[in-house]
N, C-alpha and C. Protein backbone atom coordinates (compact mmCIF):
# COMPACT_ATOMS: atom_id res chain seq x y z
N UNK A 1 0.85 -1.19 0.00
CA UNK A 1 0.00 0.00 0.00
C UNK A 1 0.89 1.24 0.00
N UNK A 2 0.50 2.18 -0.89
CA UNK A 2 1.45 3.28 -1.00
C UNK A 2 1.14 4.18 0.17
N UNK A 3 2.15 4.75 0.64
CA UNK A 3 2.39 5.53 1.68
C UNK A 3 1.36 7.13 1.03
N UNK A 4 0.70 8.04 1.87
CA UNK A 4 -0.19 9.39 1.32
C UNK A 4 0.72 10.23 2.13
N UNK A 5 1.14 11.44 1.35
CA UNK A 5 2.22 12.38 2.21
C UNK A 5 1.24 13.78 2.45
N UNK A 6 -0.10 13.58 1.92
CA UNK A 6 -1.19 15.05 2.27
C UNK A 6 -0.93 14.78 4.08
N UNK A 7 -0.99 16.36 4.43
CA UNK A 7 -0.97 16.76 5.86
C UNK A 7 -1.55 16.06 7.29
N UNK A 8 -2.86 15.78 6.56
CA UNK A 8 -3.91 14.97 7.54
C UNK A 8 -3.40 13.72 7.76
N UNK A 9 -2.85 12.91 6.76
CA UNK A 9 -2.39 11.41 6.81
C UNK A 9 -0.81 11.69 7.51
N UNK A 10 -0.04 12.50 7.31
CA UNK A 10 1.05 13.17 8.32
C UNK A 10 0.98 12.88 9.70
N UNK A 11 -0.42 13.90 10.31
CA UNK A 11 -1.07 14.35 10.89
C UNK A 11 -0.87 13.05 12.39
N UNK A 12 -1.77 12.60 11.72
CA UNK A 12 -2.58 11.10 12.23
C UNK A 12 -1.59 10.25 12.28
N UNK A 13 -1.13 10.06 11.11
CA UNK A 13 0.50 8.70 11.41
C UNK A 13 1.40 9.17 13.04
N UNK A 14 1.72 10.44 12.83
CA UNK A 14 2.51 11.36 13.88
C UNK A 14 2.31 11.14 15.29
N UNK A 15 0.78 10.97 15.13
CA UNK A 15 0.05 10.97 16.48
C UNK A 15 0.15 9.80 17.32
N UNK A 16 0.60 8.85 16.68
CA UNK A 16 0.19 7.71 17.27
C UNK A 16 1.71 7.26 18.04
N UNK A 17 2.79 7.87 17.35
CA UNK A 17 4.15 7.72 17.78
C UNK A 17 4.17 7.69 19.28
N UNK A 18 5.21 6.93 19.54
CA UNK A 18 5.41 6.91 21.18
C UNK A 18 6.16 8.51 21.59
N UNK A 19 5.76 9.38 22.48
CA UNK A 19 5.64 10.35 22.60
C UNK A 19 7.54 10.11 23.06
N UNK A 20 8.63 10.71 22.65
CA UNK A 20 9.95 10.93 23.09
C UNK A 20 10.06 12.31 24.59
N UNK A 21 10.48 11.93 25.61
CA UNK A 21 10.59 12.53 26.99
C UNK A 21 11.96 12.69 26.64
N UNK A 22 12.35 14.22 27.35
CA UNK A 22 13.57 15.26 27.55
C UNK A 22 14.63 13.90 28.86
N UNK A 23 15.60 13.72 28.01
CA UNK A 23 16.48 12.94 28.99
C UNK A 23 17.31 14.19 29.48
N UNK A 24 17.93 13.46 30.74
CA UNK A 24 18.54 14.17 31.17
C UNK A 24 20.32 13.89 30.39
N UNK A 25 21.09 15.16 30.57
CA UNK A 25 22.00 14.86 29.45
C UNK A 25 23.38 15.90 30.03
N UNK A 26 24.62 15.80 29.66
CA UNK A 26 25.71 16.74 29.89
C UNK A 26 26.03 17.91 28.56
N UNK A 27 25.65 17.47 27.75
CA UNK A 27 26.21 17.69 26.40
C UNK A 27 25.37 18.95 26.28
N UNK A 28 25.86 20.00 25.79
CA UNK A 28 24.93 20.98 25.42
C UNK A 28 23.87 20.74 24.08
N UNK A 29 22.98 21.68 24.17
CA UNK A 29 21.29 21.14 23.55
C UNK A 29 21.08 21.94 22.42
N UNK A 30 20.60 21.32 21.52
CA UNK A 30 19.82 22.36 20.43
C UNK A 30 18.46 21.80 19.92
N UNK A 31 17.31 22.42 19.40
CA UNK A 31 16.72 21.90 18.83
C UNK A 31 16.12 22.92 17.53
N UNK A 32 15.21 22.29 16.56
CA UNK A 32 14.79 22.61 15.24
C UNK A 32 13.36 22.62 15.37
N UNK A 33 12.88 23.54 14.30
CA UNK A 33 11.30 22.83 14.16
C UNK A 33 11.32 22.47 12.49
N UNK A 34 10.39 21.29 12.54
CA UNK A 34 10.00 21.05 10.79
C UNK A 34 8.44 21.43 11.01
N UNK A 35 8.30 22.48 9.93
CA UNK A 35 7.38 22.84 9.88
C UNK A 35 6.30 22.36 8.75
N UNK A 36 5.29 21.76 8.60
CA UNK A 36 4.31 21.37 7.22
C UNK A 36 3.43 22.57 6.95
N UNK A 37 2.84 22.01 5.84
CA UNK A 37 2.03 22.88 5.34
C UNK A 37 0.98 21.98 4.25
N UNK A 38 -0.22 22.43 3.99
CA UNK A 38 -0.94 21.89 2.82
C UNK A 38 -0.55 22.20 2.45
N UNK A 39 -0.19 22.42 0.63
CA UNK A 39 -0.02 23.54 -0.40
C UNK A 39 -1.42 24.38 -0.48
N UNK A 40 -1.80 25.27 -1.46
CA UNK A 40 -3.04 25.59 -2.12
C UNK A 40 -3.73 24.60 -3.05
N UNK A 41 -2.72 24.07 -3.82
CA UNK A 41 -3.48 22.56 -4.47
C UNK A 41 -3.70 21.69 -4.07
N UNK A 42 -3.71 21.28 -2.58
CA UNK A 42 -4.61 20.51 -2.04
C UNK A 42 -3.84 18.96 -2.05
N UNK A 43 -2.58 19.51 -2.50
CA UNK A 43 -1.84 18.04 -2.50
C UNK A 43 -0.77 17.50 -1.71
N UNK A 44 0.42 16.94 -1.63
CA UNK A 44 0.86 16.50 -0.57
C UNK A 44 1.67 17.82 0.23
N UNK A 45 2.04 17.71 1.03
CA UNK A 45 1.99 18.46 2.47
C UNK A 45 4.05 19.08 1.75
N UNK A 46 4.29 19.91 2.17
CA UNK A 46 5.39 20.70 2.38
C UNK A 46 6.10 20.71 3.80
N UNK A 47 7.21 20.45 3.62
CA UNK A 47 8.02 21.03 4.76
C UNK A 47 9.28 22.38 4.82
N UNK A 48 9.03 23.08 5.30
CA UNK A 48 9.74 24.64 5.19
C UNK A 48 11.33 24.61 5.24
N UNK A 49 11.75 24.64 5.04
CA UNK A 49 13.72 24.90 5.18
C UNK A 49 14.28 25.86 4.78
N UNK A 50 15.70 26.59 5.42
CA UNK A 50 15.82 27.87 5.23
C UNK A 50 17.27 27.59 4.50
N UNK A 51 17.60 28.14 4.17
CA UNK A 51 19.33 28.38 3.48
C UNK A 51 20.02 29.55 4.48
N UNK A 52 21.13 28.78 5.08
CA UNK A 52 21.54 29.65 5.97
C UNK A 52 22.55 30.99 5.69
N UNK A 53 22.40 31.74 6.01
CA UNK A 53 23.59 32.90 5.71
C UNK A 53 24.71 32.52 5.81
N UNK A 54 25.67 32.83 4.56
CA UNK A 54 26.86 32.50 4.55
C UNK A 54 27.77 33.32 5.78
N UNK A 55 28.29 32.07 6.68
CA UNK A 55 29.00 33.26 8.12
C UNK A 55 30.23 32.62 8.27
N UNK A 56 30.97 33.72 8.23
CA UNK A 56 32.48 32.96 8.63
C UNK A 56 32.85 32.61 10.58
N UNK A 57 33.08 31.63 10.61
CA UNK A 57 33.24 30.54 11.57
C UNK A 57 31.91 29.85 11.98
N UNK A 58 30.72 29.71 11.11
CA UNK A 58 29.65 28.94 11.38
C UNK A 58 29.87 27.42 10.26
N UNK A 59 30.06 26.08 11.15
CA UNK A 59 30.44 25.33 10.72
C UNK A 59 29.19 24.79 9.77
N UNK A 60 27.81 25.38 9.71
CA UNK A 60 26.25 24.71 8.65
C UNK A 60 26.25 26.44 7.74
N UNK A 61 27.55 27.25 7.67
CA UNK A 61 27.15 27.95 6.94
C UNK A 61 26.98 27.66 5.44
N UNK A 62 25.81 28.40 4.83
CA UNK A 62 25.18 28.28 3.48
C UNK A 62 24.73 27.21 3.20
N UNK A 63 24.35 25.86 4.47
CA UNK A 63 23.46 24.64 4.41
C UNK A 63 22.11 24.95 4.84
N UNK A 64 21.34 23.95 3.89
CA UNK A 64 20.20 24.17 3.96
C UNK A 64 19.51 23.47 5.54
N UNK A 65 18.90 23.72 6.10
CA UNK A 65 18.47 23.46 7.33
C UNK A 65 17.35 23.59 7.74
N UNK A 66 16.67 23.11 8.86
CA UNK A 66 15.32 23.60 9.28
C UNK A 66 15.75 24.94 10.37
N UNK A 67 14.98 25.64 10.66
CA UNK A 67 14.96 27.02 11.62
C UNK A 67 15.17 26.03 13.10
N UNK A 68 15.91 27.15 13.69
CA UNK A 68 16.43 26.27 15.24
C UNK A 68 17.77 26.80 15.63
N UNK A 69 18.04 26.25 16.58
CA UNK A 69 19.61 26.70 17.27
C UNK A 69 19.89 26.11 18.87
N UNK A 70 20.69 26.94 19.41
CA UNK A 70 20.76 26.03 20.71
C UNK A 70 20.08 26.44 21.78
N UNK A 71 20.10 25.87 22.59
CA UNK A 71 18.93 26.05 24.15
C UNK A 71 19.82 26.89 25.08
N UNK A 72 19.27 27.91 25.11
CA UNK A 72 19.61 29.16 26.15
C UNK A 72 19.48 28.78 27.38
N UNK A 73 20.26 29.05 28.49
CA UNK A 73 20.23 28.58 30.06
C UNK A 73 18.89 28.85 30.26
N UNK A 74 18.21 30.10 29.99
CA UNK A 74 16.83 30.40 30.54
C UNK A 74 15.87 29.98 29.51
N UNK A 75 16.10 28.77 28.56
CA UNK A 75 14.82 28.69 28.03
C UNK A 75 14.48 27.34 29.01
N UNK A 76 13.27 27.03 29.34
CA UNK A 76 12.41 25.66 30.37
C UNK A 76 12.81 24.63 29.69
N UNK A 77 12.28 24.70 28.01
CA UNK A 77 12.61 23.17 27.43
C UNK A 77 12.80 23.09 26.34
N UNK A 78 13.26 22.34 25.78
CA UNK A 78 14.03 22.42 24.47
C UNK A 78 12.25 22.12 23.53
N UNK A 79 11.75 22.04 23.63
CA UNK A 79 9.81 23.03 22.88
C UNK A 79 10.14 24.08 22.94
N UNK A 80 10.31 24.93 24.07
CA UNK A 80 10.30 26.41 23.77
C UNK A 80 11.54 26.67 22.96
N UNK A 81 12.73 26.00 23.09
CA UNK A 81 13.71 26.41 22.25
C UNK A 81 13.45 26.73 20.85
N UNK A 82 12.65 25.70 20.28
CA UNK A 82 12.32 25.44 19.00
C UNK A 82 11.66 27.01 18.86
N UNK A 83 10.22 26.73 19.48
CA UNK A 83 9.83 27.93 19.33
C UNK A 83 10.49 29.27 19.09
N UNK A 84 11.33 29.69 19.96
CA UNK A 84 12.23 30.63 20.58
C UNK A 84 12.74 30.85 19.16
N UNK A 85 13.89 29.71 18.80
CA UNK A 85 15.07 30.11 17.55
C UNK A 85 13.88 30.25 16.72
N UNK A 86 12.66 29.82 15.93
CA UNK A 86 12.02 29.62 15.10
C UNK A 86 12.05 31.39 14.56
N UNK A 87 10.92 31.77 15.94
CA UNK A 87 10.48 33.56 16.09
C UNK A 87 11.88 34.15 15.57
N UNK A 88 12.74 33.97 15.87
CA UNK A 88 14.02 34.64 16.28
C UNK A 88 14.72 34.45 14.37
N UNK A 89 14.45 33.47 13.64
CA UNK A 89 14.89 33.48 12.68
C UNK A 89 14.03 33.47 11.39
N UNK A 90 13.02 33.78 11.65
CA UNK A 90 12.35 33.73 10.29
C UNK A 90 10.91 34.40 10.47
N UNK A 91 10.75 34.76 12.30
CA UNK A 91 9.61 35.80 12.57
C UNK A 91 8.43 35.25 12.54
N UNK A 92 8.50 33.44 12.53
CA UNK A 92 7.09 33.19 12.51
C UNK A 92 6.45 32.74 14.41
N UNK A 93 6.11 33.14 14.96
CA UNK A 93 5.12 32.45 16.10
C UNK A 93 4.65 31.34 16.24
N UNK A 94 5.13 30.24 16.49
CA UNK A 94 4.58 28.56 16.18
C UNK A 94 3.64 28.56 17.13
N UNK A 95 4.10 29.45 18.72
CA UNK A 95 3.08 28.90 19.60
C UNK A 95 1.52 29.70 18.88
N UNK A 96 1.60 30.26 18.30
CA UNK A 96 0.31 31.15 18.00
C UNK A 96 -0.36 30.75 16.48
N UNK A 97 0.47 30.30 15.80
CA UNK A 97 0.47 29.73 14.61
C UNK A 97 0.40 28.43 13.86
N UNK A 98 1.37 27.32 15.38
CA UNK A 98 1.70 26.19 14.84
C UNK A 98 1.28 25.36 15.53
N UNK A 99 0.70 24.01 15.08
CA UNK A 99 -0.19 22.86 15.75
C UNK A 99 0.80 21.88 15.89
N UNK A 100 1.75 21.61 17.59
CA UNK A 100 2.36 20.57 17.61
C UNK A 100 1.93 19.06 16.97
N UNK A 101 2.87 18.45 15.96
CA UNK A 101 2.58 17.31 16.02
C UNK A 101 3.70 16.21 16.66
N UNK A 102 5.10 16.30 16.97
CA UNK A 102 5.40 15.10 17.49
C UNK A 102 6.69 15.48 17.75
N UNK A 103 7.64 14.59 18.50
CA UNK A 103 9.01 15.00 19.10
C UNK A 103 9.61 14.06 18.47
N UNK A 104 11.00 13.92 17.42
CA UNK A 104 11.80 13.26 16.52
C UNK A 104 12.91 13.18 17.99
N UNK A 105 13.22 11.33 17.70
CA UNK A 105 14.53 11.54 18.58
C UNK A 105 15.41 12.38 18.28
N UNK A 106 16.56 12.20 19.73
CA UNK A 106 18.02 13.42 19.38
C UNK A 106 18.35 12.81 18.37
N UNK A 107 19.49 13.31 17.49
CA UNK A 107 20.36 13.70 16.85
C UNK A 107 21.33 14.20 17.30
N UNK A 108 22.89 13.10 17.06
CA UNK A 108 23.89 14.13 17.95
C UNK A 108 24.53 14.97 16.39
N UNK A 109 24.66 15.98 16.55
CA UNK A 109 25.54 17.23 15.79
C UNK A 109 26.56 16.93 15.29
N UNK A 110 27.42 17.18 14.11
CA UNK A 110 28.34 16.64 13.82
C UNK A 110 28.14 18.10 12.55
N UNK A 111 30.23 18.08 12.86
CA UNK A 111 30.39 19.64 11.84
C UNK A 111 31.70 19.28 11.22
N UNK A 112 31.72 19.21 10.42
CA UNK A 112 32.95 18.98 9.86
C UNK A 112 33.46 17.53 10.06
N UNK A 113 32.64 16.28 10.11
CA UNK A 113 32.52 14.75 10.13
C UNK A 113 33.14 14.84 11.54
N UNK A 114 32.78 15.33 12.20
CA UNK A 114 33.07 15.96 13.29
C UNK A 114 32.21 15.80 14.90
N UNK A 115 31.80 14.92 16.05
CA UNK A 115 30.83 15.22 16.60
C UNK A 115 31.17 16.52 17.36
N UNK A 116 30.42 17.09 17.66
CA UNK A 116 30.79 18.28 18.55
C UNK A 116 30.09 18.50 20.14
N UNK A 117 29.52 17.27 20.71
CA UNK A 117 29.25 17.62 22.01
C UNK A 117 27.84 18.12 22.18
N UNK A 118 27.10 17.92 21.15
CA UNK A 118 25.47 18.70 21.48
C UNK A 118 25.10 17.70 20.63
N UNK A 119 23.88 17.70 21.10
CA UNK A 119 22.31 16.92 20.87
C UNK A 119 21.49 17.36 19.86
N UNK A 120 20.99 17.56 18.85
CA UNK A 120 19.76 18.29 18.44
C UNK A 120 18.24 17.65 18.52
N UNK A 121 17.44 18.40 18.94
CA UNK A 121 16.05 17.87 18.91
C UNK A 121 15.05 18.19 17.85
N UNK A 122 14.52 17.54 17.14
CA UNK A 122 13.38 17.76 15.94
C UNK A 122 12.42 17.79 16.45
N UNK A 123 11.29 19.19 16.45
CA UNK A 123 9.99 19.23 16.78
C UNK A 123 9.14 19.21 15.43
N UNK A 124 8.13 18.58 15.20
CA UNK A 124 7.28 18.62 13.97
C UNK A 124 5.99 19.50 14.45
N UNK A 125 6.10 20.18 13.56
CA UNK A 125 4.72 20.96 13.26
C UNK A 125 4.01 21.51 12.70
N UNK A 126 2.77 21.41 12.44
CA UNK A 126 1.91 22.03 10.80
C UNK A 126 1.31 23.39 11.04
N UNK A 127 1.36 23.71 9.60
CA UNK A 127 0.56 25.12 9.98
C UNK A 127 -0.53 25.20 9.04
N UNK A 128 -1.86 24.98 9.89
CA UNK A 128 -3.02 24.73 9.25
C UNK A 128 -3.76 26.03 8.64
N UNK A 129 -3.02 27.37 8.65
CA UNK A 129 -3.67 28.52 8.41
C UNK A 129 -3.04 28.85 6.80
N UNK A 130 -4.23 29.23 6.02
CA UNK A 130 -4.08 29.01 4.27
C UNK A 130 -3.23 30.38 4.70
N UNK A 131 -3.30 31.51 4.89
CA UNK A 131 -1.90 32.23 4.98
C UNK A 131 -1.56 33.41 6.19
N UNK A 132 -0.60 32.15 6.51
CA UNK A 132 -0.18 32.63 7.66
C UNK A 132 0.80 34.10 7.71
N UNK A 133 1.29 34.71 8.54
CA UNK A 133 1.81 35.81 8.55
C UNK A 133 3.41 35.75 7.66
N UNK A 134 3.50 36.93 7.04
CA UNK A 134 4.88 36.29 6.52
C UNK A 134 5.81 36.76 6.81
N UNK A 135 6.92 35.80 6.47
CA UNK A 135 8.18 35.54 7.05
C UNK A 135 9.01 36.99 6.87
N UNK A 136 10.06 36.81 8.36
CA UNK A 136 11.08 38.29 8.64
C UNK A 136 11.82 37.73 8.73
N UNK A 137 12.78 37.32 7.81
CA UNK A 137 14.05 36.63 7.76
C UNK A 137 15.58 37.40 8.89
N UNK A 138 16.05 36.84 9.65
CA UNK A 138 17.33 37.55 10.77
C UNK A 138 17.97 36.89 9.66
N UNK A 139 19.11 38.54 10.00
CA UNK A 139 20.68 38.33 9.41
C UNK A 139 21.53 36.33 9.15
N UNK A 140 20.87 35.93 10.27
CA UNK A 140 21.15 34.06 10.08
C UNK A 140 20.54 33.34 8.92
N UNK A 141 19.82 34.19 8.02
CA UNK A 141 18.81 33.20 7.17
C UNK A 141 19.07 33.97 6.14
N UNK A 142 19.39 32.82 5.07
CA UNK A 142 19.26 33.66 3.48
C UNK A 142 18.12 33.49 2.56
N UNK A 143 16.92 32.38 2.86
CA UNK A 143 15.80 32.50 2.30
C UNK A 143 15.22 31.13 2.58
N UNK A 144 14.14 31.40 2.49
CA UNK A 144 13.13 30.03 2.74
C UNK A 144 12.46 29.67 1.63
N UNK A 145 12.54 28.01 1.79
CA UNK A 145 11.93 27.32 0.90
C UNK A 145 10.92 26.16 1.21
N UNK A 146 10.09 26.39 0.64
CA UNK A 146 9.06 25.28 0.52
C UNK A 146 9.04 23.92 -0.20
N UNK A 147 9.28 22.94 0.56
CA UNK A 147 9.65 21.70 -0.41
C UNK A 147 8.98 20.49 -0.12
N UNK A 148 8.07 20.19 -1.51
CA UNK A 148 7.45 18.94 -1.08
C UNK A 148 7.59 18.01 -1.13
N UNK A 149 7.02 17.13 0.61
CA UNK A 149 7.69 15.99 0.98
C UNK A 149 7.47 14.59 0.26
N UNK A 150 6.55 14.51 -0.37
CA UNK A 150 6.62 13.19 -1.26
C UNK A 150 7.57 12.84 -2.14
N UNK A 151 8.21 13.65 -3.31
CA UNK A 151 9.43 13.65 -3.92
C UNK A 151 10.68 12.57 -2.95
N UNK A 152 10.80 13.65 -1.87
CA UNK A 152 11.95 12.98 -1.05
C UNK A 152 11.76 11.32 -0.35
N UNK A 153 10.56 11.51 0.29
CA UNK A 153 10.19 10.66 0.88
C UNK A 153 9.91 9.09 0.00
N UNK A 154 9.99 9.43 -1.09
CA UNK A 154 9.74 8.58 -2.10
C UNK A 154 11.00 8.07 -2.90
N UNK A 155 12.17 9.18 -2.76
CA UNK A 155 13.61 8.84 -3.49
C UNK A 155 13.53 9.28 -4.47
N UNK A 156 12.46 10.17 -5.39
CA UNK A 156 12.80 10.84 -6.78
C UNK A 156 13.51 11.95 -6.54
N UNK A 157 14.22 12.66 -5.44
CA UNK A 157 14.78 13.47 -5.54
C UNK A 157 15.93 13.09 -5.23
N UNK A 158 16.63 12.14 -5.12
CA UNK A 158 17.79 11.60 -4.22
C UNK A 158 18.63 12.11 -5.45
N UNK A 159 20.06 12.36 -4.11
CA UNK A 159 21.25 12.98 -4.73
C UNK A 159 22.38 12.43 -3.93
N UNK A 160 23.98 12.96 -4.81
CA UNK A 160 24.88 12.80 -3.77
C UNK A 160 25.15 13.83 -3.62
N UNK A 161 26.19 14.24 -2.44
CA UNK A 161 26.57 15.32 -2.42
C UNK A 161 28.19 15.22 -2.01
N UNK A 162 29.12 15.73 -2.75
CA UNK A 162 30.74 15.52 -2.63
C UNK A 162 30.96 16.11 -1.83
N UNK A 163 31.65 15.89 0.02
CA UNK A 163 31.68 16.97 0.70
C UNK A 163 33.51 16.71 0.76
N UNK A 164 34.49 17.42 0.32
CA UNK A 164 35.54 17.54 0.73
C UNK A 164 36.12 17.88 2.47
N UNK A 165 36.88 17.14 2.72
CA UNK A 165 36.91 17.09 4.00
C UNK A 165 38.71 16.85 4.56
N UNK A 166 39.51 17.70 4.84
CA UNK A 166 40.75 17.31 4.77
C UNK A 166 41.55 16.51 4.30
N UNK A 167 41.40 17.24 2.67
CA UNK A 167 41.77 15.95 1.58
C UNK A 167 41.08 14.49 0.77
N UNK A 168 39.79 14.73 1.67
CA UNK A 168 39.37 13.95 0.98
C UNK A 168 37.80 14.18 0.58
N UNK A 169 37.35 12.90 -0.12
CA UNK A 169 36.04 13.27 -0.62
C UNK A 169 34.95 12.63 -0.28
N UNK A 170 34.23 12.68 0.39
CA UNK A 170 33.28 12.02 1.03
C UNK A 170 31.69 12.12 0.58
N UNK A 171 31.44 10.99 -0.46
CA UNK A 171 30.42 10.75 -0.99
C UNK A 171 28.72 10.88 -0.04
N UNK A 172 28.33 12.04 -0.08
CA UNK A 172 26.90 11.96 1.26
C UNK A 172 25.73 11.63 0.26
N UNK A 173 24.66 11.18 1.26
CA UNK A 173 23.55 11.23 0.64
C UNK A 173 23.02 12.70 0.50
N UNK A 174 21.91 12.78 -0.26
CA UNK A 174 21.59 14.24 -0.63
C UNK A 174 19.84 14.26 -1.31
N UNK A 175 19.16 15.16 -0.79
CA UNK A 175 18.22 15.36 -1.58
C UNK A 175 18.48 16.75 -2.53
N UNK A 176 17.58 16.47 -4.18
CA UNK A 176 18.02 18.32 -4.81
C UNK A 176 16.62 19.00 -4.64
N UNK A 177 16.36 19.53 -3.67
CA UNK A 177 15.37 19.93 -3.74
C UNK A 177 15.46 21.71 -4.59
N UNK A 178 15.03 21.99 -5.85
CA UNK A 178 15.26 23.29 -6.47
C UNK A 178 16.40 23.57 -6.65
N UNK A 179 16.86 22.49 -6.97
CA UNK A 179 18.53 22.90 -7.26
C UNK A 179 19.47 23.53 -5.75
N UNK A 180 18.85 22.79 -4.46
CA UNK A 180 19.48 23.38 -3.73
C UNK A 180 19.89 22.09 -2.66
N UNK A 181 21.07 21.76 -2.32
CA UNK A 181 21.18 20.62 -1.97
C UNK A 181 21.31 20.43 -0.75
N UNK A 182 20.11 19.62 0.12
CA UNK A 182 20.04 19.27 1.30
C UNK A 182 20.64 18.12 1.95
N UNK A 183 21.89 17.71 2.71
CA UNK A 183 22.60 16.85 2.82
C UNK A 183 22.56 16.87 4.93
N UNK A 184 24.14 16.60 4.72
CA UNK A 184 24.08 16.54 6.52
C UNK A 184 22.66 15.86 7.59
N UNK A 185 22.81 16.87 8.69
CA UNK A 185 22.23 16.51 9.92
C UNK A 185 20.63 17.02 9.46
N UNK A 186 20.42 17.86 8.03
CA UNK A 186 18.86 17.98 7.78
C UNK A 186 18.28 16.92 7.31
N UNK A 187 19.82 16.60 5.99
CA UNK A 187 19.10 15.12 5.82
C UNK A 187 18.48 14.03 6.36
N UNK A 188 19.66 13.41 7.52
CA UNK A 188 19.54 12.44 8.31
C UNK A 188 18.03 12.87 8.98
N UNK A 189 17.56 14.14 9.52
CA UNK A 189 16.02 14.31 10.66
C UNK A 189 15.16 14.03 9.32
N UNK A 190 15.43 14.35 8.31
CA UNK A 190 13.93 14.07 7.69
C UNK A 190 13.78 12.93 7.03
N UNK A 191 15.01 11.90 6.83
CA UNK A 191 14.61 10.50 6.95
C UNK A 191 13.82 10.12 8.07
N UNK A 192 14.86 10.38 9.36
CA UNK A 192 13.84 10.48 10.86
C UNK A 192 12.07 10.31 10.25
N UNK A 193 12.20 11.38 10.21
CA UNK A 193 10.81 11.84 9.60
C UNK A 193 10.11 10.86 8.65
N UNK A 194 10.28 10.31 7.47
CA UNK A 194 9.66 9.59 6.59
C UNK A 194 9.99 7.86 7.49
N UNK A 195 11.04 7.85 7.92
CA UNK A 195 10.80 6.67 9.06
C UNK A 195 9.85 6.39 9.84
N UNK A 196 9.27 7.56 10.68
CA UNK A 196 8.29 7.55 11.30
C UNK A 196 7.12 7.11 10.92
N UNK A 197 7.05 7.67 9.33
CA UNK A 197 5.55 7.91 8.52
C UNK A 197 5.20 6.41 8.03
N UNK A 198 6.52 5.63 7.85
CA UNK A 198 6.58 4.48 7.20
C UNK A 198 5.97 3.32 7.89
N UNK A 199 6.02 3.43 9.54
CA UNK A 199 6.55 2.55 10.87
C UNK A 199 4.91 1.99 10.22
N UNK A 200 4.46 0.54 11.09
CA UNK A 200 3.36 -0.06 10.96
C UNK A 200 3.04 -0.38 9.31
């Protein structure tokens, strides 16, 4: 039976997941949100990703990524984090805007084939409003894109991606979504993601 990637069937698969609880941990924290969307045509569901500003000493600079960053001493929980970096980089309000659907295990971080000591957390969430407020991109973001998840989730978009790495060349997996190539630690959460959708 073929897998349906429209929002509602998202939605509902998501729900049923065994809910993932905040471990306790040493390593410093980050988390992301993946955000969905219907389209206007009524067909399979979108997930949002930003292209990051090219920054010198940012080891995901000019990778494509979901909105997120790390957990501030004073944020309660790495939910609000999401929230928090979300507002903070692209100006949208999830708590006011966005309908939690589910908590993606950690992800440990890795920069330069590199681990670096932090965690990341994937929050999923849809935004059921045909148009929501629009986006205020911070100096951290070079533009957002809308990319739909059936393509990927399905393997018609699959790519490699050559990442040179102190001399050498290291063949990654890759989706092309618009000619823009999503590889790394985005890749790996949104397999996460179509893993989930697949389970049962």
């Amino acid at each position: 039976m073929s897998t349906s990637y429209d929002l509602a069937a998202i939605a509902a698969r998501l729900a049923v997941l065994d809910l993932v609880s905040e471990a306790a941990t040493t390593e410093r924290q980050a988390a992301v949100a993946a955000i969905l969307r219907a389209p206007r045509d009524g067909h399979e569901a979108e997930v949002l990703l930003i292209r990051r500003s090219e920054r010198q000493g940012d080891p995901w600079s000019g990778q494509m990524a979901f909105p997120g960053g790390r957990r501030e001493p004073a944020d309660p929980s790495l939910y609000y984090t999401a929230l928090r970096e979300t507002e903070e980089e692209i100006g949208l309000d999830l708590a006011q805007h966005g309908r939690f659907l589910a908590r993606l295990a950690d992800i440990p971080a890795v920069a330069r084939a590199r681990r670096v000591g932090m965690t990341i957390t994937p929050f999923v969430f849809a935004l059921d409003e045909r148009d929501p407020p629009p986006f205020s991109l911070s100096a951290e973001v070079a533009e957002v894109v809308w990319a739909p998840i059936g393509p990927m989730a399905r393997g018609q978009v699959a790519a490699r991606y050559a990442y040179h790495h102190e001399g050498n060349v290291l063949d990654m997996p890759a989706f092309d979504v618009e000619e823009r190539i999503v590889w790394g630690l985005t890749y790996r959460m949104l397999e996460m993601l179509f893993e989930a959708l697949h389970e049962r």
